[in-house]
N, C-alpha and C. Protein backbone atom coordinates (compact mmCIF):
# COMPACT_ATOMS: atom_id res chain seq x y z
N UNK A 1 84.33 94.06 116.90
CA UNK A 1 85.04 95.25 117.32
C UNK A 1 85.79 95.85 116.14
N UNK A 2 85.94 97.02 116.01
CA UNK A 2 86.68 97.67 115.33
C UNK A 2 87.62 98.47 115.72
N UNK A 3 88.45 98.51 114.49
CA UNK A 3 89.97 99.27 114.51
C UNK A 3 89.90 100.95 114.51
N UNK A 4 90.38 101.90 115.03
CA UNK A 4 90.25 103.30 114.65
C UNK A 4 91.96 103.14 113.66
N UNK A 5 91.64 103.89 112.42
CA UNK A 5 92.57 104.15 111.26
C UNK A 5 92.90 105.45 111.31
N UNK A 6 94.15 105.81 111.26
CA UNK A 6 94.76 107.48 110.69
C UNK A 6 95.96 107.25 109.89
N UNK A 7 95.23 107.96 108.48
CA UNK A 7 96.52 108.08 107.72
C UNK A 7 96.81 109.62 107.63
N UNK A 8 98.05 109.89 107.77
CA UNK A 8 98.47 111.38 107.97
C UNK A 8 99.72 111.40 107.49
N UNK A 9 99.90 112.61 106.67
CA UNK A 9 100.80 112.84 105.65
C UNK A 9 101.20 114.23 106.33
N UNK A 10 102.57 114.89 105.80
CA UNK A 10 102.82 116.16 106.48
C UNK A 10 101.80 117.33 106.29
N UNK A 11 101.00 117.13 105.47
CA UNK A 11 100.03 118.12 105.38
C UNK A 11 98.54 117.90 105.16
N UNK A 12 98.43 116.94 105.57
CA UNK A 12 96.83 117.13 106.15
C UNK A 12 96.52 115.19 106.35
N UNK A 13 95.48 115.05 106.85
CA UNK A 13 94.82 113.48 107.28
C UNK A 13 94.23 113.19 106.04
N UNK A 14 94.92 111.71 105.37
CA UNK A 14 94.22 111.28 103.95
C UNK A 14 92.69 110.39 104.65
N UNK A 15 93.16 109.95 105.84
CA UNK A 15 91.50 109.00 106.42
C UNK A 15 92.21 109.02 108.12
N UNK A 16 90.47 108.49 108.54
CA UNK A 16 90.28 109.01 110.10
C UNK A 16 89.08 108.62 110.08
N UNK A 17 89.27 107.32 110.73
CA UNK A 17 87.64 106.49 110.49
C UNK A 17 88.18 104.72 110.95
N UNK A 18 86.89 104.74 111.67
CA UNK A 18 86.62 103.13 111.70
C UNK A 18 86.78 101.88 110.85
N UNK A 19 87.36 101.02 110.95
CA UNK A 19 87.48 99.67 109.89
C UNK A 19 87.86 98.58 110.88
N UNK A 20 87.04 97.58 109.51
CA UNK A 20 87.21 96.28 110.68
C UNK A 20 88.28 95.05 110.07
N UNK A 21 89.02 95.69 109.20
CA UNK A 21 90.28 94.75 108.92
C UNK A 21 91.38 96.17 108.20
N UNK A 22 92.36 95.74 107.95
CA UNK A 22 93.28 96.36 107.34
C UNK A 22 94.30 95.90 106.81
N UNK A 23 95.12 95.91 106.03
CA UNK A 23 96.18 95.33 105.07
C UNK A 23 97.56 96.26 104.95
N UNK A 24 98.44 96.26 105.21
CA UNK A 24 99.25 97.29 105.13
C UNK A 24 100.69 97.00 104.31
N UNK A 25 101.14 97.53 103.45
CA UNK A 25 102.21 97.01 102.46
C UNK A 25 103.65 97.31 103.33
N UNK A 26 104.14 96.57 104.72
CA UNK A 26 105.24 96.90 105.01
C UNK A 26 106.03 96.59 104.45
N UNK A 27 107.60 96.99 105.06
CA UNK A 27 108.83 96.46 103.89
C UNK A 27 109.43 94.83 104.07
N UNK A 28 108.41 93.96 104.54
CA UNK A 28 108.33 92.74 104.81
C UNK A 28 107.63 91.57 104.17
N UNK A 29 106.71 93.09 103.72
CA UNK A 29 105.65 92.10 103.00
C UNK A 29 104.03 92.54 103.59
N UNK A 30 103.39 91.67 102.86
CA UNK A 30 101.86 92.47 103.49
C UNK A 30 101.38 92.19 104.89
N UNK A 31 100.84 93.16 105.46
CA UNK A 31 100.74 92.42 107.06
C UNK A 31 99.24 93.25 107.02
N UNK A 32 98.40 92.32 107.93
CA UNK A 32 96.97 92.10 108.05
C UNK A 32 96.61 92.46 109.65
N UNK A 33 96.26 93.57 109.74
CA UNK A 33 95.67 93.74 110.87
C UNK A 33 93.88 93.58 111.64
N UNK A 34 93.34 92.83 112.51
CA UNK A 34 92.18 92.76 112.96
C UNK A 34 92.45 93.18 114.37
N UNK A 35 91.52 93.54 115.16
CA UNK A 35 90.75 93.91 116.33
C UNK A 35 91.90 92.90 117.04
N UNK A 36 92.26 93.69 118.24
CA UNK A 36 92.98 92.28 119.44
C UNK A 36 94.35 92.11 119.19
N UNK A 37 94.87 92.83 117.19
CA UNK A 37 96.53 92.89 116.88
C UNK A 37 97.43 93.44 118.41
N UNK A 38 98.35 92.70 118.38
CA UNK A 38 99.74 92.90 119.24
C UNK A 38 100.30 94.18 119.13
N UNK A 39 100.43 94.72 120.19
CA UNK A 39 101.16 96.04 119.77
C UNK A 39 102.24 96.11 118.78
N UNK A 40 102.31 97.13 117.75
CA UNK A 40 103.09 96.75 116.64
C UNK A 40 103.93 98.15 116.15
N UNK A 41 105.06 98.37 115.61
CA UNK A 41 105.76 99.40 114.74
C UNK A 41 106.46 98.44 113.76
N UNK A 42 106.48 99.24 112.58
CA UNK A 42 106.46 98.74 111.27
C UNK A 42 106.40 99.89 110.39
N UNK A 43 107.80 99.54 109.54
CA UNK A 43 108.08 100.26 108.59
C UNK A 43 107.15 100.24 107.51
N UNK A 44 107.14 100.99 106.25
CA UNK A 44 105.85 100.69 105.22
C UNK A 44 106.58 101.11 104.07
N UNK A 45 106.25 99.96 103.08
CA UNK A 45 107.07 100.28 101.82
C UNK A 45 105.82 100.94 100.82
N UNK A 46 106.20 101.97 99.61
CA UNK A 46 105.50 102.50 99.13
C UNK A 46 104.84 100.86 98.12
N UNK A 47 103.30 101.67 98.14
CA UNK A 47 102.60 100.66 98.18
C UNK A 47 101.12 100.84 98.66
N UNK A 48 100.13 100.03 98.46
CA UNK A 48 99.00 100.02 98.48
C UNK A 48 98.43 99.86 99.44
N UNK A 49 97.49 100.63 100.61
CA UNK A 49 97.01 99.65 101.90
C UNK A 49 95.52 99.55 101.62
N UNK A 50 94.83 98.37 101.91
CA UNK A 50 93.42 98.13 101.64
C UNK A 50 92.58 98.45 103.17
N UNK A 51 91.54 98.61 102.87
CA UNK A 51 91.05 99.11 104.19
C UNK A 51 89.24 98.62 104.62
N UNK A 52 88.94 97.60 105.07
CA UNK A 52 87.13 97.35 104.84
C UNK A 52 86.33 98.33 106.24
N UNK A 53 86.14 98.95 105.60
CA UNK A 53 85.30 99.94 106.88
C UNK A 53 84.50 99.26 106.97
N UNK A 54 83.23 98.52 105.66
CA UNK A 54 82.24 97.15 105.83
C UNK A 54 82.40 96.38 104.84
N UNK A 55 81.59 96.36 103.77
CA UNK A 55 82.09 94.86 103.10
C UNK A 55 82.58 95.59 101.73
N UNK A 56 82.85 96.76 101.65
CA UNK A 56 83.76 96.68 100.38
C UNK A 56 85.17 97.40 100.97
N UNK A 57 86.07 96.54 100.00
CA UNK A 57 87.36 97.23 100.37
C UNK A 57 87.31 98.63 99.44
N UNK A 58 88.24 99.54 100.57
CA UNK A 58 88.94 100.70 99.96
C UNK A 58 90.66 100.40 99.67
N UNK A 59 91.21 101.37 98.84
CA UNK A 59 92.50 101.04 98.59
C UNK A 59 92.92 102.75 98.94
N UNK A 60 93.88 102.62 99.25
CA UNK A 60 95.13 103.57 99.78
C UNK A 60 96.36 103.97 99.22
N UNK A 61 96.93 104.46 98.39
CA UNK A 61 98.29 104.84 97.66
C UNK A 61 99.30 105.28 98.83
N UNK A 62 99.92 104.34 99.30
CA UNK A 62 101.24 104.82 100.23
C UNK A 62 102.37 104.85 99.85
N UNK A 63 102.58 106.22 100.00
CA UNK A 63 104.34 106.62 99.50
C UNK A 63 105.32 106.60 100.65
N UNK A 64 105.66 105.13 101.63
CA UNK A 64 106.65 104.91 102.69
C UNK A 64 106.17 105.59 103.97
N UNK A 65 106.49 105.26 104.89
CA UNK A 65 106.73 105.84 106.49
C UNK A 65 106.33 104.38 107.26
N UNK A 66 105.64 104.84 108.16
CA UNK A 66 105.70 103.94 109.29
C UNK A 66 104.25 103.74 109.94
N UNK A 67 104.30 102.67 110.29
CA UNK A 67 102.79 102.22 111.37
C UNK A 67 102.89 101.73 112.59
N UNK A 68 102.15 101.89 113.51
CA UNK A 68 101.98 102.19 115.02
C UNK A 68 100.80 101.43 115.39
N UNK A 69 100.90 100.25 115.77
CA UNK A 69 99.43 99.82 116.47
C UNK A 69 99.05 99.46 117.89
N UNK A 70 97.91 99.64 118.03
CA UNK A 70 98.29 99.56 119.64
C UNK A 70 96.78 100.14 120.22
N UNK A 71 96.00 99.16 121.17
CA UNK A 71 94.99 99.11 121.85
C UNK A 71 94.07 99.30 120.47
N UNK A 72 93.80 98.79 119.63
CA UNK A 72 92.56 98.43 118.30
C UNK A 72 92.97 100.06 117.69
N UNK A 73 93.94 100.95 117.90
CA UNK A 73 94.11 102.09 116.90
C UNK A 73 95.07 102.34 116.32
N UNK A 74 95.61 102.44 115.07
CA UNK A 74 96.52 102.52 113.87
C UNK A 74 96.70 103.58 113.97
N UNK A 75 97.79 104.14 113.94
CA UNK A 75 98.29 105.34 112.95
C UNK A 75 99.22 105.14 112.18
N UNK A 76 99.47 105.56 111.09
CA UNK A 76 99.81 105.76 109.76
C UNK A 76 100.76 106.95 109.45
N UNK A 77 101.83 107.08 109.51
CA UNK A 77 102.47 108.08 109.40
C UNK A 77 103.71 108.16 108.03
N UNK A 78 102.85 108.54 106.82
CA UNK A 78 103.42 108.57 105.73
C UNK A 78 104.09 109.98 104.48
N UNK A 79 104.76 109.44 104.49
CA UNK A 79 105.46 111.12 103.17
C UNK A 79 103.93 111.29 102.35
N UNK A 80 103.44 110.92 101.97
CA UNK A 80 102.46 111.26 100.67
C UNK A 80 101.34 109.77 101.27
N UNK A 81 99.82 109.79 100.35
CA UNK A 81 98.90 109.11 100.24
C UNK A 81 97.70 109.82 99.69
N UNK A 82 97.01 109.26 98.81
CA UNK A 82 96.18 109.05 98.08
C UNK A 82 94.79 108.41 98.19
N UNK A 83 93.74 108.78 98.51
CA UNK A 83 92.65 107.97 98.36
C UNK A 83 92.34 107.11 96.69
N UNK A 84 92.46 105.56 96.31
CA UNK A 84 92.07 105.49 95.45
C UNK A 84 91.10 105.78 94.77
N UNK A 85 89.94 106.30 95.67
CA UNK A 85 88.46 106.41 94.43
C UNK A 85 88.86 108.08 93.73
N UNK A 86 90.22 108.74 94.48
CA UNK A 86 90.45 109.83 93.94
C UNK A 86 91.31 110.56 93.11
N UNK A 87 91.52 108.96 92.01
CA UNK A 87 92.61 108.86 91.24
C UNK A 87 92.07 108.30 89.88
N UNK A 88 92.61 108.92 88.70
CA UNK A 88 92.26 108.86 87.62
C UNK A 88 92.56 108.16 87.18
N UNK A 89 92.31 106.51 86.94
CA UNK A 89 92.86 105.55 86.54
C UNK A 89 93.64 105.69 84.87
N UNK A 90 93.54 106.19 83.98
CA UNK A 90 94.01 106.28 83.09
C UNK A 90 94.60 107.28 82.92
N UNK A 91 94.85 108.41 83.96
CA UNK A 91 96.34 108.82 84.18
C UNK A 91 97.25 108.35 84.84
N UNK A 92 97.17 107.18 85.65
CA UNK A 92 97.31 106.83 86.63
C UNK A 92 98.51 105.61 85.41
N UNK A 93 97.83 104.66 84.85
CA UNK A 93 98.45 104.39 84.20
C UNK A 93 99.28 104.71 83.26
N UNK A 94 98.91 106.01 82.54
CA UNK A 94 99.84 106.50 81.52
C UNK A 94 100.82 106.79 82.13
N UNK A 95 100.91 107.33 83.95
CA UNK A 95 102.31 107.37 84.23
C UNK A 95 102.94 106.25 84.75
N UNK A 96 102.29 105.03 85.14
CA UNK A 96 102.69 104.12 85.46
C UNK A 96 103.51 103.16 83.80
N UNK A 97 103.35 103.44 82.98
CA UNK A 97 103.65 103.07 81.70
C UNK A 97 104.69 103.72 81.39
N UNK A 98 105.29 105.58 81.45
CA UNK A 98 106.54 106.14 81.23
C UNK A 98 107.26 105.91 82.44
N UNK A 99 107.00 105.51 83.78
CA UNK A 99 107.80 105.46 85.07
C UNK A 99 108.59 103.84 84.44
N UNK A 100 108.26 103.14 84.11
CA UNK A 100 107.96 102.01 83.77
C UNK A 100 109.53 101.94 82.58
N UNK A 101 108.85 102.51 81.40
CA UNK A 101 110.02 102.37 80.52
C UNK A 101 111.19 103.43 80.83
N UNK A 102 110.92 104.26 81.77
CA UNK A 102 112.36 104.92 82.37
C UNK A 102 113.05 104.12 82.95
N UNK A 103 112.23 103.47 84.09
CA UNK A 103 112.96 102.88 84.35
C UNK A 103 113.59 101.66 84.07
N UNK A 104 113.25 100.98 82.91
CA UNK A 104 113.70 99.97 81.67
C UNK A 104 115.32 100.64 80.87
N UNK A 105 114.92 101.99 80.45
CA UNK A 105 116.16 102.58 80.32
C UNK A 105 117.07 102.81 80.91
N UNK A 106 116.98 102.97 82.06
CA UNK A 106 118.16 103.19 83.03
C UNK A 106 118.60 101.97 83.10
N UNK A 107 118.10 100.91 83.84
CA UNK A 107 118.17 99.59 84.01
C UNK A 107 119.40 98.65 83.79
N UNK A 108 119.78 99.39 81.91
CA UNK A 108 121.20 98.11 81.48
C UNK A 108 122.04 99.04 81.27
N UNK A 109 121.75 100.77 81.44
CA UNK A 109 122.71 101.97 80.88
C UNK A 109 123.59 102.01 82.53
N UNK A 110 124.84 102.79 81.72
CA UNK A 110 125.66 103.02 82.68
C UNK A 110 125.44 104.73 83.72
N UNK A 111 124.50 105.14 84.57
CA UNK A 111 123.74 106.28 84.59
C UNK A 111 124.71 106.14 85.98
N UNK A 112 124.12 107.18 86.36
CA UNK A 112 124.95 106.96 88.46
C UNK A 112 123.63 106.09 88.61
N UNK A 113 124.13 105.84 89.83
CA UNK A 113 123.31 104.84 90.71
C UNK A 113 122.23 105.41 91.50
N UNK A 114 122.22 106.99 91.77
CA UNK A 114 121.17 107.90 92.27
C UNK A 114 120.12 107.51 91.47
N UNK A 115 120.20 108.17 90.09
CA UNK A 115 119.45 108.19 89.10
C UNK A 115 118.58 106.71 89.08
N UNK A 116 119.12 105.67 89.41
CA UNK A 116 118.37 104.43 89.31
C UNK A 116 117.84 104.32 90.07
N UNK A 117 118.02 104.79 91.69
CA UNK A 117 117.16 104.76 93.08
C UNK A 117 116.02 105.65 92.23
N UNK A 118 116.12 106.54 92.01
CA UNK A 118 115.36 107.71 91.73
C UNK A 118 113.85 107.21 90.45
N UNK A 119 114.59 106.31 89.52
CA UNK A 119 114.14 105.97 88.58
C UNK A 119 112.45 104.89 89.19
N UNK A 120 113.66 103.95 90.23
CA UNK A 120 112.98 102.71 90.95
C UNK A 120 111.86 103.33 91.84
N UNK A 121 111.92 104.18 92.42
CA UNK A 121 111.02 105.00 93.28
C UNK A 121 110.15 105.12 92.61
N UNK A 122 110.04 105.97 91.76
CA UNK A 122 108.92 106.73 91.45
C UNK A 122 108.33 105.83 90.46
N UNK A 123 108.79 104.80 89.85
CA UNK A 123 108.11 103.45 89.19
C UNK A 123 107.16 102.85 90.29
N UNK A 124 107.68 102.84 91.70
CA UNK A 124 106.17 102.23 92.89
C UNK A 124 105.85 103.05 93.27
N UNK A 125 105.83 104.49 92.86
CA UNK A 125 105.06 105.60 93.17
C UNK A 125 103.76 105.17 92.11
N UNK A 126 103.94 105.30 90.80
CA UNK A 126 103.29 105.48 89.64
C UNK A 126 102.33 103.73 89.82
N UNK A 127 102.72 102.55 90.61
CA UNK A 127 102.33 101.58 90.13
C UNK A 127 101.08 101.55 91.42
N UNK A 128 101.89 102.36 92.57
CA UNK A 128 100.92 101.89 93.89
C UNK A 128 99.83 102.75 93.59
N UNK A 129 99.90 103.90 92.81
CA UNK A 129 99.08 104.52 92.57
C UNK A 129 97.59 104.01 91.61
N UNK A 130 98.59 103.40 90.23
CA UNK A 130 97.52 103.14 89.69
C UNK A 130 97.16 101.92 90.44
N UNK A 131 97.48 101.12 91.09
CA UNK A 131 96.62 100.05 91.50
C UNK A 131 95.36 100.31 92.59
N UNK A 132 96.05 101.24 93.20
CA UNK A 132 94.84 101.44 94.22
C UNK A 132 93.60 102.16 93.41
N UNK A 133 94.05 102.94 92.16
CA UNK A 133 92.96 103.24 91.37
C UNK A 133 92.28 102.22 90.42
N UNK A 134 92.45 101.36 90.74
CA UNK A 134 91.92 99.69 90.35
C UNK A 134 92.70 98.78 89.39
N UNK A 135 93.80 99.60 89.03
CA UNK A 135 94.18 99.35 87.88
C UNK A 135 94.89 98.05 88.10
N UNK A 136 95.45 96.88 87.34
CA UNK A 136 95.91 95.48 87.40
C UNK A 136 97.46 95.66 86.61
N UNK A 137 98.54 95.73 87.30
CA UNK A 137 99.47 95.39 87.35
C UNK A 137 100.53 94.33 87.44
């Protein structure tokens, strides 16, 4: 049996399709969904979700929101997402590399504390990104 998947962002559906496992990066940690899962809500930390429609995995760039499961169908309700095969891995990294040493700089400086949320964010923006574009982190 299979799962029905929707990932939906405020402006348009990143996927909307069948899979028969799923992986989802909540703010708990990774949680693994199959066919028969318990009804579920769950927060989602930005981060990567894997997805096997059949035997190869896809990867997913999730920038936070929330998941909904319930009778074998997911929805996905996130600020931003990304298909990985539609990401340029070596831009992907070059920003994962300046998100990276920004946020190294901020890190031991005395900056406001916004600036470091701000810094920390967009460092697992830049990392969930390049990973789902295959990249090894």
């Amino acid at each position: 049996m299979a799962l029905t998947v929707k990932v939906i962002t405020p402006d348009k559906t990143v996927w909307d399709d069948r899979v028969e496992e799923i992986i989802l990066p909540s703010t708990t940690g990774q949680l693994g969904i199959l066919s028969g899962h318990a009804p579920l809500l769950s927060a989602l930390e930005i981060g990567v979700m894997r997805v096997r429609p059949d035997r190869e995995w896809k990867a997913i760039a999730l920038m936070g929101g929330f998941a909904e499961v319930e009778n074998d169908e997911i929805k996905i309700l996130v600020n931003g997402a990304e298909l990985g095969d539609n990401i340029d891995q070596e831009t992907a990294r070059t920003e994962y590399e300046q998100a990276q040493n920004r946020f190294q700089q901020l890190e031991g400086s005395e900056v406001r504390r916004q600036e470091k949320i701000q810094a920390e964010n967009s460092l697992k923006r830049a990392r969930a990104r390049f990973q789902a574009a295959g990249g090894m982190v």
